[in-house]
PDB file of N, CA and C in Angstrom:
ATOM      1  N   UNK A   1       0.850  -1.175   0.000  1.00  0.00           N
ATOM      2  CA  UNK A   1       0.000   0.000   0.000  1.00  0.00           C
ATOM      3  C   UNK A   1       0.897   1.240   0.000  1.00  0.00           C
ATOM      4  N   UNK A   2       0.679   1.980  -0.849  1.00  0.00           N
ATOM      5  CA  UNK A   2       1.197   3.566  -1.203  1.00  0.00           C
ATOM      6  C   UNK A   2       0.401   4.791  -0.312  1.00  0.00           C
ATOM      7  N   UNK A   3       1.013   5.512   0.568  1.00  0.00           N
ATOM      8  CA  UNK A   3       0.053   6.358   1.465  1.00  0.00           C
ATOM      9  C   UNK A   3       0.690   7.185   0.947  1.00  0.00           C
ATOM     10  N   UNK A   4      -0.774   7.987   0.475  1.00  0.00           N
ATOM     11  CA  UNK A   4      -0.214   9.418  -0.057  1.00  0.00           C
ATOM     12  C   UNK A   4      -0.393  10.657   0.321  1.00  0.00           C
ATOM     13  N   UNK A   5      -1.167  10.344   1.965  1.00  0.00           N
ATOM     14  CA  UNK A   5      -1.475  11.609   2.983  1.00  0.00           C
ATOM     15  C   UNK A   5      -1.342  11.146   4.585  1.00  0.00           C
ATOM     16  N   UNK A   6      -0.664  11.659   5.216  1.00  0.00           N
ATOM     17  CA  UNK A   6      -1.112  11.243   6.617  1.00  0.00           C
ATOM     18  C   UNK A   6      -1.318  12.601   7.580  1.00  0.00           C
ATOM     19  N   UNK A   7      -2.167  12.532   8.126  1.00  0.00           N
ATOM     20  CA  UNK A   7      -3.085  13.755   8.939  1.00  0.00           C
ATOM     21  C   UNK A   7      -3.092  13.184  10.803  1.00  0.00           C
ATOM     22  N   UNK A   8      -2.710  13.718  11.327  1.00  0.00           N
ATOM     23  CA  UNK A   8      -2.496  13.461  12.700  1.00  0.00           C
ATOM     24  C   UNK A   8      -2.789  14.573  14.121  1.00  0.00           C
ATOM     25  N   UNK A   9      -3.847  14.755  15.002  1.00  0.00           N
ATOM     26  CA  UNK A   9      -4.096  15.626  15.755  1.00  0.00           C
ATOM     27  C   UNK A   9      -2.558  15.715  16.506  1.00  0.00           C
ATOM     28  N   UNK A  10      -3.099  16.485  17.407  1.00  0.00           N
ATOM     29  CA  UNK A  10      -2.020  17.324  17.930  1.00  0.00           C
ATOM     30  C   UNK A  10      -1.752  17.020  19.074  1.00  0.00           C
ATOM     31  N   UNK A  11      -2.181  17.592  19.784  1.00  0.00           N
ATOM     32  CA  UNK A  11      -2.929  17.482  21.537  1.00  0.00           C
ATOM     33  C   UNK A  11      -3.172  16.359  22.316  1.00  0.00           C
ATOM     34  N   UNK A  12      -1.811  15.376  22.784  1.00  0.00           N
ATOM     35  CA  UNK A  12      -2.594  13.966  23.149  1.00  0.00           C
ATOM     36  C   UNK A  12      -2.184  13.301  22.437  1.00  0.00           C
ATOM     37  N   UNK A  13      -1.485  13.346  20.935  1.00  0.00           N
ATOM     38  CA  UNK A  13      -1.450  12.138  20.005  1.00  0.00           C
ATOM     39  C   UNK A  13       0.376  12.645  19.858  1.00  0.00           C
ATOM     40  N   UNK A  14       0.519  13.260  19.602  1.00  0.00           N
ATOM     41  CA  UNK A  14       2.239  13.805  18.832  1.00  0.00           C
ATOM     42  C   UNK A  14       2.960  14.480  19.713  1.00  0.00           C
ATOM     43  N   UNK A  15       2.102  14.967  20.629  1.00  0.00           N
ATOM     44  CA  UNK A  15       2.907  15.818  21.902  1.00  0.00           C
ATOM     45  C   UNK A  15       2.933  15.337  22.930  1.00  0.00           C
ATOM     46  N   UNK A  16       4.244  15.700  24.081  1.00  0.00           N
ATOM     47  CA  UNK A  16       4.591  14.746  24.617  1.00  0.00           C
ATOM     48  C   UNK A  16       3.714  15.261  26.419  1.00  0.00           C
ATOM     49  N   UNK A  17       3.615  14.734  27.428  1.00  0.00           N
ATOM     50  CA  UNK A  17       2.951  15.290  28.700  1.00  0.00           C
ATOM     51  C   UNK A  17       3.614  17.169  28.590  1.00  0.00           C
ATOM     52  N   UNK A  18       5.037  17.254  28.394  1.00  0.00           N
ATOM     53  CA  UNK A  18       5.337  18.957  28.030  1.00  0.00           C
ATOM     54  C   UNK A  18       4.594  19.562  27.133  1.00  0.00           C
ATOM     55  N   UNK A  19       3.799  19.144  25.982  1.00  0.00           N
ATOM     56  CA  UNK A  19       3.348  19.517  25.202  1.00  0.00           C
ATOM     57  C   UNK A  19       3.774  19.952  24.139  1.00  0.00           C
ATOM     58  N   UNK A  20       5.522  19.470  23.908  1.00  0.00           N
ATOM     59  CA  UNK A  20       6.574  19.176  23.124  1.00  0.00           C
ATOM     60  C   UNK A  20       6.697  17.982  22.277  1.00  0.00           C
ATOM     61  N   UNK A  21       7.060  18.503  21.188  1.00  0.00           N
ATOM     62  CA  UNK A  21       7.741  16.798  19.987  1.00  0.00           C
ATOM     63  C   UNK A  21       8.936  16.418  20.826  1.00  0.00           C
ATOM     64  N   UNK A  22       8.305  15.293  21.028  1.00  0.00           N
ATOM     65  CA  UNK A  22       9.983  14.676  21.199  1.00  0.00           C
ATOM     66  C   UNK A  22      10.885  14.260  19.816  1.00  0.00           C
ATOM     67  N   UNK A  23      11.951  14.220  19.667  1.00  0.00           N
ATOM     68  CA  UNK A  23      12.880  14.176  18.919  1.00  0.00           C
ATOM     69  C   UNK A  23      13.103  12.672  18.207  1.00  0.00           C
ATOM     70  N   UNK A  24      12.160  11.818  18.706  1.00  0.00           N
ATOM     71  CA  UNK A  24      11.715  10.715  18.168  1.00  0.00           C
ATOM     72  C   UNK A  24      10.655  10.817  17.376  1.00  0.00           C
ATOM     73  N   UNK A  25      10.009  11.937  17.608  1.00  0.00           N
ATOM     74  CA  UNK A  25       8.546  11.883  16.592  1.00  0.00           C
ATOM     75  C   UNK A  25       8.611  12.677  15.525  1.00  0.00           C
ATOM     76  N   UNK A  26       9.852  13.708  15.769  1.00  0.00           N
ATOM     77  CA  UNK A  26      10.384  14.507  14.774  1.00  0.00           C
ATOM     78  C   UNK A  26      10.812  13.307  13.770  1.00  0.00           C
ATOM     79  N   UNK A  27      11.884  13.150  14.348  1.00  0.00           N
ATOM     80  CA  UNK A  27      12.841  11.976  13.399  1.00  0.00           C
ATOM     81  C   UNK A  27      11.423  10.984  12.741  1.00  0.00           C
ATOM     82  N   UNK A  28      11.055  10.874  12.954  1.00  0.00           N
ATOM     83  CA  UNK A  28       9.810   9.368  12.376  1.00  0.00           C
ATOM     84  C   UNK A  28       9.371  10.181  11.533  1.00  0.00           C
ATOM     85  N   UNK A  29       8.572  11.609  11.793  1.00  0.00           N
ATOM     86  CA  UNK A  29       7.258  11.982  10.601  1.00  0.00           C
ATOM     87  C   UNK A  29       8.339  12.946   9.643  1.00  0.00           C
ATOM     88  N   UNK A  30       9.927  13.018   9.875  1.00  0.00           N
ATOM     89  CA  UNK A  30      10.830  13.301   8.742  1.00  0.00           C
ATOM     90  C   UNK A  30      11.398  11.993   7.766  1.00  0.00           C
ATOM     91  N   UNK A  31      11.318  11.106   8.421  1.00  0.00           N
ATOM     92  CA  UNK A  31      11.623   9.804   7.675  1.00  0.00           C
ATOM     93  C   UNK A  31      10.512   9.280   6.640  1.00  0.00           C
ATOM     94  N   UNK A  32       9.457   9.143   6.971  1.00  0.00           N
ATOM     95  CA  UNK A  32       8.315   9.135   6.006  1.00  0.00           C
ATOM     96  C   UNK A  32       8.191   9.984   5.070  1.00  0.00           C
ATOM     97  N   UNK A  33       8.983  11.185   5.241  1.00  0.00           N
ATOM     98  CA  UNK A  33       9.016  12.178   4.087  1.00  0.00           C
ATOM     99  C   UNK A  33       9.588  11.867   3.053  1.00  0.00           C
ATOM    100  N   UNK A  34       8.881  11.864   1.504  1.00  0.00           N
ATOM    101  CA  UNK A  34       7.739  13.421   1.222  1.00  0.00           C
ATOM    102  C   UNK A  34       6.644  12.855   1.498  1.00  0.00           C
ATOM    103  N   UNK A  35       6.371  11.948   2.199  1.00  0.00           N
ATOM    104  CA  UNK A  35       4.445  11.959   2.332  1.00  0.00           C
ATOM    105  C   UNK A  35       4.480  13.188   2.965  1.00  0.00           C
ATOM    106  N   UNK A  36       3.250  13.789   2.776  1.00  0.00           N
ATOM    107  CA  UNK A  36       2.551  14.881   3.274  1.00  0.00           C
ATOM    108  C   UNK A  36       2.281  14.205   4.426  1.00  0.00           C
ATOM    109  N   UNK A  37       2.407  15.128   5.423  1.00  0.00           N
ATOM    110  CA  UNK A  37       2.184  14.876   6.761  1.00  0.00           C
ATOM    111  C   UNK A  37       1.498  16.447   7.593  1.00  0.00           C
ATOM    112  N   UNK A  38      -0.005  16.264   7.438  1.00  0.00           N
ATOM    113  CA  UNK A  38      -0.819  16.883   7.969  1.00  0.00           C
ATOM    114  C   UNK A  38      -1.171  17.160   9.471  1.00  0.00           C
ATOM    115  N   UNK A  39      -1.135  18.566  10.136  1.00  0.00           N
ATOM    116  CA  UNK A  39      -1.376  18.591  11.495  1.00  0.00           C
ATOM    117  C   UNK A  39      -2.977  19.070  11.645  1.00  0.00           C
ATOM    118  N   UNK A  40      -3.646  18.353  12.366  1.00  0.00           N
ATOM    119  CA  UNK A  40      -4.829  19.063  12.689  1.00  0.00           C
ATOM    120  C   UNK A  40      -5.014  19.430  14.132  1.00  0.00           C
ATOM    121  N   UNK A  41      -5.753  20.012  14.442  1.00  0.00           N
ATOM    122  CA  UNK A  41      -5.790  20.643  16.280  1.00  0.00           C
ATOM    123  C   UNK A  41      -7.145  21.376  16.153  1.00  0.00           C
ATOM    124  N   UNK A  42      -7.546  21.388  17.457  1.00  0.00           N
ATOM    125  CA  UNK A  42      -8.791  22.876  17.801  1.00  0.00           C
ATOM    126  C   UNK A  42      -7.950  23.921  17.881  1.00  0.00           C
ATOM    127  N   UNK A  43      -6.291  23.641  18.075  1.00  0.00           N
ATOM    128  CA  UNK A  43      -5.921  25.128  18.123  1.00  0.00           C
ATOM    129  C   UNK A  43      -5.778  26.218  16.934  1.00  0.00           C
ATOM    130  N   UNK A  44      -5.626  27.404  17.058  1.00  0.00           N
ATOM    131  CA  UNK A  44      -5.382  28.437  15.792  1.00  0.00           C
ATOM    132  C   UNK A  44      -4.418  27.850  15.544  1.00  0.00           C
ATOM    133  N   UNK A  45      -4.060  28.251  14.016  1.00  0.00           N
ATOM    134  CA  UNK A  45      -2.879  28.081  13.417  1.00  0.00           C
ATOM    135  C   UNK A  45      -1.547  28.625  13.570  1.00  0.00           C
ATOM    136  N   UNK A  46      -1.821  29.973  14.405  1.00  0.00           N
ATOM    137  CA  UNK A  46      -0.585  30.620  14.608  1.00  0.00           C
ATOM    138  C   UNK A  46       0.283  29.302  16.162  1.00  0.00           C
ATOM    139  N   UNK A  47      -0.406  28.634  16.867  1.00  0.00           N
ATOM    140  CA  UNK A  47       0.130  28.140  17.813  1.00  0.00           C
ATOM    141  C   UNK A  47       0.234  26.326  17.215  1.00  0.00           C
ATOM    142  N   UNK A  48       0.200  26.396  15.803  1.00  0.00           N
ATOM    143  CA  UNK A  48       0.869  25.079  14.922  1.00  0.00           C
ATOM    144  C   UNK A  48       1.786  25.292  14.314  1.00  0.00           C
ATOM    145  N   UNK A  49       2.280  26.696  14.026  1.00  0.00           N
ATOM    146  CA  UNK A  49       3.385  26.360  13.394  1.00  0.00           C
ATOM    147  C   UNK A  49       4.518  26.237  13.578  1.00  0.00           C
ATOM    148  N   UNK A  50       4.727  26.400  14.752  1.00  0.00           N
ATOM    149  CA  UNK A  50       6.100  26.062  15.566  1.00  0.00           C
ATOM    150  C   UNK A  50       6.254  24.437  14.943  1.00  0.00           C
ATOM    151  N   UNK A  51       5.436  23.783  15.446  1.00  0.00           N
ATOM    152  CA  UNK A  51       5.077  22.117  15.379  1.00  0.00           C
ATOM    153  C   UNK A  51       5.794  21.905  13.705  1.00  0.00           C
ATOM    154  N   UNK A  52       4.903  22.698  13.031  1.00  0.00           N
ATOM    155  CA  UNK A  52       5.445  22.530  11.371  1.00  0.00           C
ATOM    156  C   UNK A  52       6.591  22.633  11.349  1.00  0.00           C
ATOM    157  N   UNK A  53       7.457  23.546  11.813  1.00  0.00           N
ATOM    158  CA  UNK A  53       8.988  24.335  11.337  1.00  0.00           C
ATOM    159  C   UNK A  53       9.542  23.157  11.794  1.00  0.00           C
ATOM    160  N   UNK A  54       9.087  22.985  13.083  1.00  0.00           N
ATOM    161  CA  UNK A  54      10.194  21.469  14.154  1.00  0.00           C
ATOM    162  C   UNK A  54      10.151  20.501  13.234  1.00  0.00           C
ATOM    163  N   UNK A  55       9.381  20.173  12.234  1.00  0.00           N
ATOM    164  CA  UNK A  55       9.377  19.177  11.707  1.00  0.00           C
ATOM    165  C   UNK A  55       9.299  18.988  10.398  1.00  0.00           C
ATOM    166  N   UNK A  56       9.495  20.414   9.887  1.00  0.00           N
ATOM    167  CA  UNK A  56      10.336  20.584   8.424  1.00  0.00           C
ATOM    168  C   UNK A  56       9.396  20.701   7.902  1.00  0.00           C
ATOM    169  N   UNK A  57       8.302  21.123   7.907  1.00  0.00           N
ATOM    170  CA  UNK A  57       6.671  20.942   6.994  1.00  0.00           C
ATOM    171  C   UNK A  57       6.390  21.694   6.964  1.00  0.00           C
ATOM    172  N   UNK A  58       6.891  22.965   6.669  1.00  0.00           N
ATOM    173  CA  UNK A  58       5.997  24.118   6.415  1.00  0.00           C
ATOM    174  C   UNK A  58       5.508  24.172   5.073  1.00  0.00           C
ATOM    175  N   UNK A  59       5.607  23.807   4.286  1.00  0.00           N
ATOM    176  CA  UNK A  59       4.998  23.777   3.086  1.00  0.00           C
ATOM    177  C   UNK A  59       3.687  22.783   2.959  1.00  0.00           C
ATOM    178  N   UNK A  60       2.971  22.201   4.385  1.00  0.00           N
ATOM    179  CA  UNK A  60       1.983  21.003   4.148  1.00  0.00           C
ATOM    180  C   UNK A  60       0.911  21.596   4.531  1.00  0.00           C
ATOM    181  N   UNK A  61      -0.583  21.633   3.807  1.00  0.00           N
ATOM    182  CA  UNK A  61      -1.562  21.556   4.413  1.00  0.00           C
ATOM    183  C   UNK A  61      -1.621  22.078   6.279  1.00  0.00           C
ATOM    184  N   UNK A  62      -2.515  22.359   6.763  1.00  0.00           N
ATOM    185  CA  UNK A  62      -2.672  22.772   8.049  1.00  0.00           C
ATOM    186  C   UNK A  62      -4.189  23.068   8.197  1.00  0.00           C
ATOM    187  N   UNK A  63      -4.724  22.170   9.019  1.00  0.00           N
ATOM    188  CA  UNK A  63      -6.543  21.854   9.360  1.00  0.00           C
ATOM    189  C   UNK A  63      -6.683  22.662  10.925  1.00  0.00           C
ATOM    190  N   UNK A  64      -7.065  23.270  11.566  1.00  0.00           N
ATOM    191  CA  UNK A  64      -7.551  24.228  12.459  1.00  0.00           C
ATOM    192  C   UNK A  64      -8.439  24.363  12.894  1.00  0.00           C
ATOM    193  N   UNK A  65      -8.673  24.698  14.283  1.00  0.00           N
ATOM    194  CA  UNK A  65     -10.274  24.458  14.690  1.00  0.00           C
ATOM    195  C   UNK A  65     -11.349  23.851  14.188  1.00  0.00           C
ATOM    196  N   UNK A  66     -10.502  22.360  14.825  1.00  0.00           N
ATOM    197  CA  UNK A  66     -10.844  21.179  14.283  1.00  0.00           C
ATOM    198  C   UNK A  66     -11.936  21.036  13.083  1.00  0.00           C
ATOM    199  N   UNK A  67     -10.881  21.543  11.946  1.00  0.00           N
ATOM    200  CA  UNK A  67     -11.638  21.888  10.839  1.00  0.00           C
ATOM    201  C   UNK A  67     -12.001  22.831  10.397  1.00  0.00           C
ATOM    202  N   UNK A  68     -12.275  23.264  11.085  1.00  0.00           N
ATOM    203  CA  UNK A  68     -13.130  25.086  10.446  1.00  0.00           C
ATOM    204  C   UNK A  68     -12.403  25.974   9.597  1.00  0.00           C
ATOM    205  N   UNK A  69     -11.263  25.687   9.304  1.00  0.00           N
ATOM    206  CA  UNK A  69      -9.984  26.220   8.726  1.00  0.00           C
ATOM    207  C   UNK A  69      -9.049  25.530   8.359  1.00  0.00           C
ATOM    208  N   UNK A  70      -8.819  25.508   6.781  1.00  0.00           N
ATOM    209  CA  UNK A  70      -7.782  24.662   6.177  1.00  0.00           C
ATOM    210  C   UNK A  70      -7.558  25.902   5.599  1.00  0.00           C
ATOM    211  N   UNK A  71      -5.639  25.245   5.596  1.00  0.00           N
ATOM    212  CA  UNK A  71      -4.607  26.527   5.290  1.00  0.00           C
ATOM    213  C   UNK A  71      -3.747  25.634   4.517  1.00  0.00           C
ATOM    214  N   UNK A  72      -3.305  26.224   3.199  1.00  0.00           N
ATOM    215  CA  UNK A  72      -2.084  25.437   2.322  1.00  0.00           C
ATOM    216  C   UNK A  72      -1.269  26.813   1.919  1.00  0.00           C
ATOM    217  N   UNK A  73      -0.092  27.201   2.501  1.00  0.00           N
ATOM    218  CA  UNK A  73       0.655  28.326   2.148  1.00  0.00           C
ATOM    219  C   UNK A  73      -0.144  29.924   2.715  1.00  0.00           C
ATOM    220  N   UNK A  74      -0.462  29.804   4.047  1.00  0.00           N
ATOM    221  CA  UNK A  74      -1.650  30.609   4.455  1.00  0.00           C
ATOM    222  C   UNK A  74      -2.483  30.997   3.261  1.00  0.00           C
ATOM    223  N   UNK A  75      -2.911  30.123   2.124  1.00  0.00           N
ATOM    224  CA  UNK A  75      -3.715  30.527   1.412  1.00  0.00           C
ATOM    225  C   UNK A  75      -5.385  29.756   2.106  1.00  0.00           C
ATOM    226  N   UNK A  76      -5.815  30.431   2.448  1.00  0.00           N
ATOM    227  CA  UNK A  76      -7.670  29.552   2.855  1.00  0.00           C
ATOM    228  C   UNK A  76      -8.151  28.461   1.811  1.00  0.00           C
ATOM    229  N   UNK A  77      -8.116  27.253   2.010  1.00  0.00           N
ATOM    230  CA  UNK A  77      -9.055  26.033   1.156  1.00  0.00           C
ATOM    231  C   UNK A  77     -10.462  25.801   1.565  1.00  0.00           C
ATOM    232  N   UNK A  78     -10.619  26.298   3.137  1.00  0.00           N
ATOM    233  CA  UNK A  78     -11.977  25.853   3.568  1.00  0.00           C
ATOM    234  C   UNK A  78     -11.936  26.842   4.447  1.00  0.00           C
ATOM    235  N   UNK A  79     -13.140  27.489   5.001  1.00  0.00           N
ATOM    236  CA  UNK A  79     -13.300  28.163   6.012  1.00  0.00           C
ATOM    237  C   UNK A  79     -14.900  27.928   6.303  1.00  0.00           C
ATOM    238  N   UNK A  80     -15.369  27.681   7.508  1.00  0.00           N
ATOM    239  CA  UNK A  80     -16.704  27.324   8.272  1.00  0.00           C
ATOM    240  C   UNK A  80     -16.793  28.906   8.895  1.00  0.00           C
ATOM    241  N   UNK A  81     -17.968  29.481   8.569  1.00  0.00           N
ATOM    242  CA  UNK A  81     -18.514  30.118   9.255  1.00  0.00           C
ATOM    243  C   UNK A  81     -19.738  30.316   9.855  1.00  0.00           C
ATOM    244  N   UNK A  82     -19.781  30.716  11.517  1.00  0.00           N
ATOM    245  CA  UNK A  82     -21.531  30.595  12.082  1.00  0.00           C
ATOM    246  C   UNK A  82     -22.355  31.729  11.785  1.00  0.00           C
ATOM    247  N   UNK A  83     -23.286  31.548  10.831  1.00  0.00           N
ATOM    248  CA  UNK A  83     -23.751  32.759  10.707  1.00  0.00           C
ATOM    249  C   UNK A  83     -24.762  33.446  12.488  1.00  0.00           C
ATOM    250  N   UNK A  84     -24.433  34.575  12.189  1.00  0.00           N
ATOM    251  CA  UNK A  84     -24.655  35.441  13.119  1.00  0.00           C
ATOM    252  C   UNK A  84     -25.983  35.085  14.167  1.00  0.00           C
ATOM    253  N   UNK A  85     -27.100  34.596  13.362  1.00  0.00           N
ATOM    254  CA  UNK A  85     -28.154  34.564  13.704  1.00  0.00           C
ATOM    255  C   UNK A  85     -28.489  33.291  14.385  1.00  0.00           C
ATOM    256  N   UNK A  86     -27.464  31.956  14.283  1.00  0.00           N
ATOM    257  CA  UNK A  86     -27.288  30.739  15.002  1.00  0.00           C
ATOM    258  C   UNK A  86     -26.660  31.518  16.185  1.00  0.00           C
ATOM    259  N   UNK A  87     -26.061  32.436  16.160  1.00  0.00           N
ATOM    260  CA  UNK A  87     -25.066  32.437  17.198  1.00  0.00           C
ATOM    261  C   UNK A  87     -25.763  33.193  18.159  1.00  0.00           C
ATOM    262  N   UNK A  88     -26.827  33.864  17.837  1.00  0.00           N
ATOM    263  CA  UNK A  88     -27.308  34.711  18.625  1.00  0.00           C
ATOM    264  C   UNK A  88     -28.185  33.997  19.262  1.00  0.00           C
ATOM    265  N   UNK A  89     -28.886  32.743  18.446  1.00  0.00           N
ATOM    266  CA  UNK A  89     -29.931  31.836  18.924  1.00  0.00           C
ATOM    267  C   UNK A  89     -28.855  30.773  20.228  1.00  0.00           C
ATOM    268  N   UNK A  90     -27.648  30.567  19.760  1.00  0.00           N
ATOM    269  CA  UNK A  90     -27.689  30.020  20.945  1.00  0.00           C
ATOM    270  C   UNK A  90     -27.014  30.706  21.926  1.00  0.00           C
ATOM    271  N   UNK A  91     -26.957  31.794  21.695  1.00  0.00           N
ATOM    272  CA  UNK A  91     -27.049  32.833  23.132  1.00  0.00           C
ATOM    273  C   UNK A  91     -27.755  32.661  23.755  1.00  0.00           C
ATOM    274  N   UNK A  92     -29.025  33.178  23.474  1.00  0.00           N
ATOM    275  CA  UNK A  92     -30.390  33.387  23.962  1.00  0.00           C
ATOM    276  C   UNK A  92     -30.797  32.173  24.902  1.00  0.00           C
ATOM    277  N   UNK A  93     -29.989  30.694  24.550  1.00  0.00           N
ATOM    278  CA  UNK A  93     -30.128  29.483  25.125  1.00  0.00           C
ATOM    279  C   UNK A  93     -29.270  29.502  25.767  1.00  0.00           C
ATOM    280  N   UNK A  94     -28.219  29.979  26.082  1.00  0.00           N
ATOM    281  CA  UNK A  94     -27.358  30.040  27.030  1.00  0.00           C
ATOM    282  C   UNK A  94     -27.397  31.029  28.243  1.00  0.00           C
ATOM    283  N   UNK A  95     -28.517  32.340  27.723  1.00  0.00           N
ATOM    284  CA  UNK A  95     -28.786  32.703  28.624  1.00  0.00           C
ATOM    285  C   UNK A  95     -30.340  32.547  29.419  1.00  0.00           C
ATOM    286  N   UNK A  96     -30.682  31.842  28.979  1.00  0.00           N
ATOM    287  CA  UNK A  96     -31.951  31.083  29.866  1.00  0.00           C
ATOM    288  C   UNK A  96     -31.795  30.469  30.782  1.00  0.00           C
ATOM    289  N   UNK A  97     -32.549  30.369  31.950  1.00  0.00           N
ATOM    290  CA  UNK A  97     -32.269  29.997  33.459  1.00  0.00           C
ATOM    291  C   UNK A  97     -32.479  28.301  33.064  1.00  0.00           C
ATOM    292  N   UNK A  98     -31.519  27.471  33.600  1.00  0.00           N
ATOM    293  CA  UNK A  98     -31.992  25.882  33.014  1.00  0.00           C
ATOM    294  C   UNK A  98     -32.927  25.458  33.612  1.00  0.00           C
ATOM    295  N   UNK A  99     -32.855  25.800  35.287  1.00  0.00           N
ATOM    296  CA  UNK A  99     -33.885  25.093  36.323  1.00  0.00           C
ATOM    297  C   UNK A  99     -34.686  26.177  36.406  1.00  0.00           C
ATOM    298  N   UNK A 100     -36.180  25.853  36.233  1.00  0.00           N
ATOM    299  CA  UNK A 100     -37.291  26.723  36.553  1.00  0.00           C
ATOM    300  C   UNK A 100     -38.097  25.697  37.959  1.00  0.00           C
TER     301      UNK A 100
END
């Protein structure tokens, strides 16, 4: 089998209890290279790309709030947006007393 993408969260899966690559996981997802090797996270993108540089990938894809944002060369491929009027609706539910 030929893998021609691999995509891997962040948080829990690649980082270590510091919340650091260890230098073993560097070395591994540089050895598999050139597969594309994709980071995804709930975090913004500005606090992934450290992760990218450490691991030589700045040129790969980058998925973001868990999803809501795909980035290839900070150019936008996908962007999710809530329109205003969901958001206000679930305000309105968030500000309702739960227990009556």
């Amino acid at each position: 089998m030929t893998y021609k993408l691999i995509c891997s969260d962040i948080d829990g899966t690649l980082l270590d209890k510091n919340r650091e690559l260890s230098e073993i996981t560097i070395q591994e997802i540089q050895r598999i290279s050139p597969i594309p090797f994709v980071l995804i996270s709930s975090r913004m993108p500005k606090a992934m790309r450290h992760l990218q540089s450490q691991i030589g990938n700045m040129g790969a894809p980058l998925i973001a709030y868990n999803g809501g944002l795909v980035l290839h060369n900070n150019q936008v491929l996908h962007s999710a947006f809530i329109d205003n009027a969901v958001l206000e609706a679930v305000m309105n539910l968030c500000l309702k007393p739960r227990f009556t």
